[in-house]
Protein backbone atom coordinates (compact mmCIF):
# COMPACT_ATOMS: atom_id res chain seq x y z
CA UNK A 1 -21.27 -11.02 1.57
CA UNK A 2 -19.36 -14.19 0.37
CA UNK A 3 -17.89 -15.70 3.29
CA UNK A 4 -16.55 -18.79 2.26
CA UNK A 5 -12.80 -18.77 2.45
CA UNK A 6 -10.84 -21.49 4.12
CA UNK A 7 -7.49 -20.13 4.01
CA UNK A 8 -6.36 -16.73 2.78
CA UNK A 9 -2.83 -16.18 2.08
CA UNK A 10 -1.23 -12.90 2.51
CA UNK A 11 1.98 -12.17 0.73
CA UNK A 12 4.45 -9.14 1.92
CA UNK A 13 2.49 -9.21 5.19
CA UNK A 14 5.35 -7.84 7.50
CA UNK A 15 5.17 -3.90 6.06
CA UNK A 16 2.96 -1.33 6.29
CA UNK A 17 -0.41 -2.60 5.20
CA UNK A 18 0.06 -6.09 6.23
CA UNK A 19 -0.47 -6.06 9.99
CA UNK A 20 -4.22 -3.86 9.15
CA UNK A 21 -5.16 -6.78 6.97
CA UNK A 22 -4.29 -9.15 9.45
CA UNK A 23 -6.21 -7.72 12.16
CA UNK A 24 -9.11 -6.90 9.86
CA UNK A 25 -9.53 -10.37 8.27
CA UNK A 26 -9.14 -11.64 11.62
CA UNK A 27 -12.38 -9.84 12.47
CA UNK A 28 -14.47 -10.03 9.44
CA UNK A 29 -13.73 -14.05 8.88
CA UNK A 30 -13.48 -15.41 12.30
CA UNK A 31 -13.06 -18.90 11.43
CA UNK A 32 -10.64 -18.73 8.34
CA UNK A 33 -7.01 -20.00 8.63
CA UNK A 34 -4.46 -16.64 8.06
CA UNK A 35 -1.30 -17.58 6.38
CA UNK A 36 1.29 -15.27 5.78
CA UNK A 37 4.52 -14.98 3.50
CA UNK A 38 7.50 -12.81 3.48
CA UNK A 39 11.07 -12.24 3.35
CA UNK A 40 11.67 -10.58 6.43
CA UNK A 41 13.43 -7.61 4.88
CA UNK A 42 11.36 -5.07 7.00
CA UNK A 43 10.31 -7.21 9.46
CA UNK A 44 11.84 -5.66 12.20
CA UNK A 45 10.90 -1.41 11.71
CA UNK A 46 8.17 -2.25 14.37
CA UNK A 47 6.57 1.08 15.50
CA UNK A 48 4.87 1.47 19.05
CA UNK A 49 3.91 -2.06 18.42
CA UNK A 50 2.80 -3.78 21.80
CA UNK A 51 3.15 -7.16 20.24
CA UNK A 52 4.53 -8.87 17.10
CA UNK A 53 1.57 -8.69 14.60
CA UNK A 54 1.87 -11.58 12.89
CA UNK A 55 0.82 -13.48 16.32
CA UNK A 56 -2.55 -13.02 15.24
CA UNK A 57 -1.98 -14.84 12.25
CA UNK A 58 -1.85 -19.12 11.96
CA UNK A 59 1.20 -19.27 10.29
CA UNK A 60 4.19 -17.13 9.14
CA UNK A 61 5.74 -18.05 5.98
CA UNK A 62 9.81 -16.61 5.17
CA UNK A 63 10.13 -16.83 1.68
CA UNK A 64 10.50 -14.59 -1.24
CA UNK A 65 7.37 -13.80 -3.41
CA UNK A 66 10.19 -14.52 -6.25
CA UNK A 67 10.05 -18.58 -4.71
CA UNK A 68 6.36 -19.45 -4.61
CA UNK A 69 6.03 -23.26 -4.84
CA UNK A 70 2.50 -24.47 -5.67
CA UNK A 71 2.27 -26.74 -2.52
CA UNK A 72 2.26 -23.82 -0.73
CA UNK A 73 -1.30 -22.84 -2.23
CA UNK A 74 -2.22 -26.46 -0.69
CA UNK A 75 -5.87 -25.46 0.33
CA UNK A 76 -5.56 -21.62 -0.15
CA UNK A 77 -8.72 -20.14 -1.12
CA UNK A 78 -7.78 -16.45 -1.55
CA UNK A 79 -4.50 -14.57 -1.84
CA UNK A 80 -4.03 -11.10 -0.73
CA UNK A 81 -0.79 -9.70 -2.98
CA UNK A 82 0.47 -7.00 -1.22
CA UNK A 83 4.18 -8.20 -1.34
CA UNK A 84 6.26 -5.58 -3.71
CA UNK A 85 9.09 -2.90 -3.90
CA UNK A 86 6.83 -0.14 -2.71
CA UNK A 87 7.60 3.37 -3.67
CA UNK A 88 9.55 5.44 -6.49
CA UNK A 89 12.43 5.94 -4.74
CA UNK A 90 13.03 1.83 -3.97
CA UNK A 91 12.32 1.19 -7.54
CA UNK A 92 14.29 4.02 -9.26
CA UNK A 93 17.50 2.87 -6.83
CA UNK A 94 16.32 -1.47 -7.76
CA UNK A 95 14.68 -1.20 -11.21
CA UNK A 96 15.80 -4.31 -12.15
CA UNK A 97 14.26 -5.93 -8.69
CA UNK A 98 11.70 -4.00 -8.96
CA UNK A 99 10.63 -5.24 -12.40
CA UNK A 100 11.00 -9.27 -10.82
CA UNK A 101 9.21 -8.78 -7.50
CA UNK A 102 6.31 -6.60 -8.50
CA UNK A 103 5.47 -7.97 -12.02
CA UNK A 104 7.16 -10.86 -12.92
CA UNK A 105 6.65 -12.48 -9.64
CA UNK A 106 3.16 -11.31 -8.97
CA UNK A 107 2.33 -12.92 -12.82
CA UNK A 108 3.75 -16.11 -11.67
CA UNK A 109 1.93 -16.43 -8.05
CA UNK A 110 -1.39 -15.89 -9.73
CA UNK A 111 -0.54 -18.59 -12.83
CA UNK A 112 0.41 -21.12 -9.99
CA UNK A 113 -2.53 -19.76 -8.12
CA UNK A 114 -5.10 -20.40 -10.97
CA UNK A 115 -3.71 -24.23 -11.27
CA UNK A 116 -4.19 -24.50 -7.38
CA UNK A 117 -7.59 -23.89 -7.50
CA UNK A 118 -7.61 -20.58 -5.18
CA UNK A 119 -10.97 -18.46 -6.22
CA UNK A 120 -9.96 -15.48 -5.50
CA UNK A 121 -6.61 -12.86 -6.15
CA UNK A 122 -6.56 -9.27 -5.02
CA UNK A 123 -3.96 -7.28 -6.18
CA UNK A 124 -2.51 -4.18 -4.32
CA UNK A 125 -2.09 -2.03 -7.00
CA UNK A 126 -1.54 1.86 -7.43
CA UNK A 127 -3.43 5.26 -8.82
CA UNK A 128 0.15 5.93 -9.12
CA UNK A 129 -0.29 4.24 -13.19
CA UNK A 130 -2.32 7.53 -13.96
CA UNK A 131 0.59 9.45 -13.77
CA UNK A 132 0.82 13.02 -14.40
CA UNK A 133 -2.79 14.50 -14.94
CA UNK A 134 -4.53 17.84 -15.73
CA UNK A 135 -7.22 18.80 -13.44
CA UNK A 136 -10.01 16.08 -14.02
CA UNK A 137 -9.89 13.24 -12.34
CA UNK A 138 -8.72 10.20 -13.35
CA UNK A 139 -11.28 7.23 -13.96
CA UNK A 140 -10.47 3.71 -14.13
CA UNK A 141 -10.90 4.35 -18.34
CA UNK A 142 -8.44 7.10 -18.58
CA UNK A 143 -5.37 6.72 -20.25
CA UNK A 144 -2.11 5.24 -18.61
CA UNK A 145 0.74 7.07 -18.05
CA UNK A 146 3.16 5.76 -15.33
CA UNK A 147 6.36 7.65 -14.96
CA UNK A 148 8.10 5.05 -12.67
CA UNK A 149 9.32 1.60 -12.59
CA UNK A 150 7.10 1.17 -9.83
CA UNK A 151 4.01 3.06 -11.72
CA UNK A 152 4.77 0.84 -14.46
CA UNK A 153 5.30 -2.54 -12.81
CA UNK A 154 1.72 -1.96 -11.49
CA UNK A 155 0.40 -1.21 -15.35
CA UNK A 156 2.26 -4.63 -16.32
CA UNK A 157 0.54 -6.69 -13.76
CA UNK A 158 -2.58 -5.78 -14.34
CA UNK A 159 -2.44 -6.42 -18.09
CA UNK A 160 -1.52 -9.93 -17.19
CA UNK A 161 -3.91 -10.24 -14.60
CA UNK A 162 -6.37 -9.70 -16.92
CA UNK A 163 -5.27 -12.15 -19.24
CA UNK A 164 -5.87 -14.49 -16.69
CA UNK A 165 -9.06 -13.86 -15.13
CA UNK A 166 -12.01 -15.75 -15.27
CA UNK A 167 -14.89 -16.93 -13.43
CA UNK A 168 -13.45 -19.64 -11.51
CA UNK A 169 -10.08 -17.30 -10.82
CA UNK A 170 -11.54 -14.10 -9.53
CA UNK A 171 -9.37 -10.93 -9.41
CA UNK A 172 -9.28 -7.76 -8.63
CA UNK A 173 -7.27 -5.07 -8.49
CA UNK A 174 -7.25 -2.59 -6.20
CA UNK A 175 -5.68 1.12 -7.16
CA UNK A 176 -4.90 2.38 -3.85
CA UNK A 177 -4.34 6.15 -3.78
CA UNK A 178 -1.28 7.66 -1.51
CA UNK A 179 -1.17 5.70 1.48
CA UNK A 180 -1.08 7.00 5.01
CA UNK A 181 -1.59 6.66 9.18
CA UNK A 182 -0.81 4.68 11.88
CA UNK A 183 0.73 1.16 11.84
CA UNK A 184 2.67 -1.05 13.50
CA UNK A 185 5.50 -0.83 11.09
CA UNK A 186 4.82 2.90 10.08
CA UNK A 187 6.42 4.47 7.13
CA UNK A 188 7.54 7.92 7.07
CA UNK A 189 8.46 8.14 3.26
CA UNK A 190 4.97 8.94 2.65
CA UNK A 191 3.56 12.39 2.13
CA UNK A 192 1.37 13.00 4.95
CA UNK A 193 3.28 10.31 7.59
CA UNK A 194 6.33 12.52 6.74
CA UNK A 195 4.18 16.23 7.71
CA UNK A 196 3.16 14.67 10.96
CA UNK A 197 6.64 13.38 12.07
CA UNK A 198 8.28 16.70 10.93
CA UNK A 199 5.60 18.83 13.01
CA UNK A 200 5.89 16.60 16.36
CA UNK A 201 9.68 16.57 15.97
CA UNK A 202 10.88 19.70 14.07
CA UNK A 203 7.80 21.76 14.85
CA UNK A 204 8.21 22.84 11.03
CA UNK A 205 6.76 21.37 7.91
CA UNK A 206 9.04 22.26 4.50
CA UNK A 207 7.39 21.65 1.40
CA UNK A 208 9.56 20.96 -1.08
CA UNK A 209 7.69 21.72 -4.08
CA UNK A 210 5.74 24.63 -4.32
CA UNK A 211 2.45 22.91 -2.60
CA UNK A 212 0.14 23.13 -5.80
CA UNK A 213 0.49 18.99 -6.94
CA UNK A 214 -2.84 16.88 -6.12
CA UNK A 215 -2.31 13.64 -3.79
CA UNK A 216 -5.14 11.68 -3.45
CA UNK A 217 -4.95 9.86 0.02
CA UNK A 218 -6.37 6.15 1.94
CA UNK A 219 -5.72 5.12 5.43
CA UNK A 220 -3.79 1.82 5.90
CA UNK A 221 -7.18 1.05 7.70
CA UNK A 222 -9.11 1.59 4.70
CA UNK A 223 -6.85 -0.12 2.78
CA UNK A 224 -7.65 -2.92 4.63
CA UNK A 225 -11.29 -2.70 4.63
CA UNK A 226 -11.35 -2.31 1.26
CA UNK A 227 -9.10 -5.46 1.01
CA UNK A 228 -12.07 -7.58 3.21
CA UNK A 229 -14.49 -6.19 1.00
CA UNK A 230 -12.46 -7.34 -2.27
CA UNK A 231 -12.20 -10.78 -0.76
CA UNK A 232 -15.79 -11.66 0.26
CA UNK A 233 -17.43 -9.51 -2.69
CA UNK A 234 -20.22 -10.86 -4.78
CA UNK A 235 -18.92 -10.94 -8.47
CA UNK A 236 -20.59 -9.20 -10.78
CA UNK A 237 -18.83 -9.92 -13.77
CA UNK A 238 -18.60 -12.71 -16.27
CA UNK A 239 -14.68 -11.68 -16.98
CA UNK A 240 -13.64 -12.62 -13.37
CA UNK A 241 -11.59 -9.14 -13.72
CA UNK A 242 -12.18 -6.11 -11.72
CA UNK A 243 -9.68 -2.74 -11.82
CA UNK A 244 -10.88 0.13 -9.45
CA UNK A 245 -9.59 3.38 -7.98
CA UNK A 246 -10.22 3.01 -3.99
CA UNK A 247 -11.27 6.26 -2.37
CA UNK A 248 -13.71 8.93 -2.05
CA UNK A 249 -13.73 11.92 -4.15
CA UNK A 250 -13.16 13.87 -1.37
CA UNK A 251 -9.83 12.61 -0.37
CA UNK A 252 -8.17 14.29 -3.24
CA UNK A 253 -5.95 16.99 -1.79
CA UNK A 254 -3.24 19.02 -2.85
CA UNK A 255 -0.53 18.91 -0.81
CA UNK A 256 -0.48 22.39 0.48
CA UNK A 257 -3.68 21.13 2.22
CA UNK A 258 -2.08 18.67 3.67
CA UNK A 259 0.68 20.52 4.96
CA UNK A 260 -1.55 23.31 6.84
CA UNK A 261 -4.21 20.68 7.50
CA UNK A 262 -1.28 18.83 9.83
CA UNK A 263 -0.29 22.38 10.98
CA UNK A 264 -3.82 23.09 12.42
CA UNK A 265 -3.71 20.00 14.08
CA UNK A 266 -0.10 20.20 15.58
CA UNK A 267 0.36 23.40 17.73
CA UNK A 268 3.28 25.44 17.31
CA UNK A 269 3.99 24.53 13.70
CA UNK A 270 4.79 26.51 11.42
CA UNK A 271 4.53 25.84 7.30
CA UNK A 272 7.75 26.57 4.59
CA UNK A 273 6.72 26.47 1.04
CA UNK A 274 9.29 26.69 -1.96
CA UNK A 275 6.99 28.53 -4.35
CA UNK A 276 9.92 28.47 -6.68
CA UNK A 277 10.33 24.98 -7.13
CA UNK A 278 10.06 23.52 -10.42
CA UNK A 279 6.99 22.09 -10.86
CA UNK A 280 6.38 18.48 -9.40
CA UNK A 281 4.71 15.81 -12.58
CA UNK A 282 3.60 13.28 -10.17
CA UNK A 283 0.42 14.98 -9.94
CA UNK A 284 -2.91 13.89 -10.32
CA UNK A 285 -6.63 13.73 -9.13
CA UNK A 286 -8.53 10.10 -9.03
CA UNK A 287 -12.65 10.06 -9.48
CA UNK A 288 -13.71 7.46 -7.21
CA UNK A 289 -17.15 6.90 -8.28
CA UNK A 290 -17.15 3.38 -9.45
CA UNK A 291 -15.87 2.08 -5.62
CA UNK A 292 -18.66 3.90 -4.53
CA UNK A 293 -21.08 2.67 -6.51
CA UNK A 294 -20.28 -0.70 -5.88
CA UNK A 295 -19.61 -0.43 -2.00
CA UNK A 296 -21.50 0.85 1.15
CA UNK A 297 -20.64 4.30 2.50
CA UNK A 298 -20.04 3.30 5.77
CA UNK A 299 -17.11 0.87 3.93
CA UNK A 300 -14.09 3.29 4.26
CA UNK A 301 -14.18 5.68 6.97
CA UNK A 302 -10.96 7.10 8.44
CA UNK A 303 -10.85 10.63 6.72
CA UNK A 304 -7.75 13.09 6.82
CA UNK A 305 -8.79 14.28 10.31
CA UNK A 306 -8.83 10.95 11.88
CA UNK A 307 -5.23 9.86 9.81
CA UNK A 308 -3.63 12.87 11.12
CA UNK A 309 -5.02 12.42 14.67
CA UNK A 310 -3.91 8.45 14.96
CA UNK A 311 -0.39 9.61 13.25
CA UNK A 312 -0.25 12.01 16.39
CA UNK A 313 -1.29 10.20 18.74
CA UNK A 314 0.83 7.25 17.92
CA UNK A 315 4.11 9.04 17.30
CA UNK A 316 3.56 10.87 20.58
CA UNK A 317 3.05 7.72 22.44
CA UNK A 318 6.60 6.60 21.16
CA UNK A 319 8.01 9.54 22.75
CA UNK A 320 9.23 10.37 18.80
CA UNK A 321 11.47 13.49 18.42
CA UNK A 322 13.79 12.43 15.93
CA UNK A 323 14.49 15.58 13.32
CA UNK A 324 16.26 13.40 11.32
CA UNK A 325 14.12 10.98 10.69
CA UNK A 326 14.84 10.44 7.06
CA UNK A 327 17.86 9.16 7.35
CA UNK A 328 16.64 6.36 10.08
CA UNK A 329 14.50 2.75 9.22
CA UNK A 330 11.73 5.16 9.13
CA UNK A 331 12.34 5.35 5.26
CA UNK A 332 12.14 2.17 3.50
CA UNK A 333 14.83 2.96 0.61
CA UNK A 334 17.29 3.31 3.90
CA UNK A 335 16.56 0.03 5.34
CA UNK A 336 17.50 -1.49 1.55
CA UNK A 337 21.19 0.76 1.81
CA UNK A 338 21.87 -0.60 5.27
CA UNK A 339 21.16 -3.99 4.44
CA UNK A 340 23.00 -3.59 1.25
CA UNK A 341 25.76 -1.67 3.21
CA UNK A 342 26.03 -4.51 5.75
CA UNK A 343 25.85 -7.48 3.13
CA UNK A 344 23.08 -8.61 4.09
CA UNK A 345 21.23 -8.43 0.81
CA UNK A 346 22.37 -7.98 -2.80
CA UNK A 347 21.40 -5.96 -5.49
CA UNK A 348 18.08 -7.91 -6.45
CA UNK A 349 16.71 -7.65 -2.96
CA UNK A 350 17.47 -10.90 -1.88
CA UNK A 351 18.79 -12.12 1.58
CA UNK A 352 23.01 -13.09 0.86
């Protein structure tokens, strides 16, 4: 394992994934300086958190992604991009943001990067770029076909990722699946977050589509792992450029599973499905083969029982029996409206 990072910078490190990174890099690198960089926008959704997370970090950064200087990359030997508008719904209500945070931005961190001298770039990006799929799985050869300004924001920065890659400016991109469980600043606009919160506080899960569309799934904690792994990797190719589905085969589920995989778990609940729902396109399955091939199977190892479990757990813990939770900070999109709302940001994400 390559361990010789001085200072890793993470970028959009107050969300979701950002506090798991922290905490695992902490771990895996003892000695390495964490810096991290963000605008604040949803720093404060903290869930069941017993302390600010970015106290285990050596520095905390406001800025937006979109106002990178290079002397910030003074001494930075690896970036960790996770900073971005996150989901279909944020980028179908901020297209045009979403186009200058998650591409252009992301294009223009790693040219600056490059200059600075920083080895190595991993990229946070999506399966969601597969788009709608037929029953095989999707390999990191198959066609493109994102169906969102998200989707395709991902599909643009890795095409100039590429571009830039080399030996001496490592990067790799990472094509998460769904994302789910426990965090400090837990989202509940994601598929199987959202099943758990509706069991523990409506004791009902409604599917809104008739249950048959395939979501392949990673724990935040496996997202991180799989981020430390990406970091400290041995490269194994002259192009500098990696692009690989994170998973395991296995995790592929459709989301009918999900839903009575939550119930089993959750006493009490019981499971609505709108068989006559038109049918849902963002479908699709992910082969996972390569990241297995090229990691240890011990490397991610929270499975659906132990996401669901942790969600429980943790929600429980917070004494959470909101039923309307999707109209709270829970959802990301609503945190964007009530900033908006208050005038607190404009219309390209940005702090007024």
């Amino acid at each position: 394992m390559k361990t010789n990072h001085r200072k890793i910078l993470i970028t959009g490190n107050m969300g979701y994934v950002g506090p798991g990174v922290e905490t695992h890099l902490r771990k895996l690198i003892p000695d390495v300086t964490l810096v991290g960089m963000d605008s604040g926008i949803f720093a404060h959704c903290l869930t069941g958190a017993e302390r600010l997370p970015e106290t285990i970090i050596d520095q905390q950064i406001f800025s937006d992604v979109r106002d990178v200087t290079p002397e910030l990359l003074k001494g930075v030997t690896g970036i960790v991009h996770l900073a971005a508008i996150s989901n279909d719904p944020m980028g179908k209500s901020f297209e045009s943001a979403t186009e200058a945070i998650n591409h252009i931005a992301t294009v223009q961190l790693a040219k600056m990067a490059k200059t600075a001298g920083v080895r190595n770039f991993v990229f946070a990006s999506s399966c969601s770029m597969y788009g709608a799929a037929n029953e095989e799985a999707r390999t990191e050869s198959a066609p493109l076909n994102p169906l969102t300004a998200y989707a395709r924001s991902k599909v643009a920065s890795e095409v100039d990722l590429k571009a830039l890659a080399n030996a001496e400016f490592e990067v790799t991109c990472l094509r998460f699946p769904t994302a789910c469980g426990m965090s400090p600043r837990l989202r509940l606009d994601l598929v199987l977050n959202d099943f758990v919160a509706s069991a523990i506080a409506n004791k009902e899960i409604v599917v809104l589509s008739d249950g048959s569309p395939w979501r392949p799934l990673i724990d935040v904690r496996d997202m991180a792992r799989a981020i430390g792994w990406a970091l400290t990797r041995e490269s194994d190719t002259e192009t500098g450029f990696l692009a690989v589905n994170v998973g395991k085969n296995e995790w592929n589920y459709q989301v009918r599973d999900l839903a009575h995989a939550v119930s089993d778990a959750c006493a009490g609940v019981k499971v609505s499905i709108n068989t006559d729902a038109a049918p849902d396109n963002r479908s699709y399955r992910v082969n996972f083969d390569l990241f297995s091939s090229m990691t240890s199977d011990d490397l991610l190892i929270h499975d659906l029982t132990s996401s669901i479990g942790l969600l429980k757990e943790g929600l429980e813990n917070m004494s959470f029996s909101d039923g309307d939770f999707r109209s709270t900070q829970w959802m990301r999109l609503k945190v964007l409206q009530k900033h908006m709302d208050e005038g607190a940001i404009d219309k390209e994400i940005r702090w007024v």
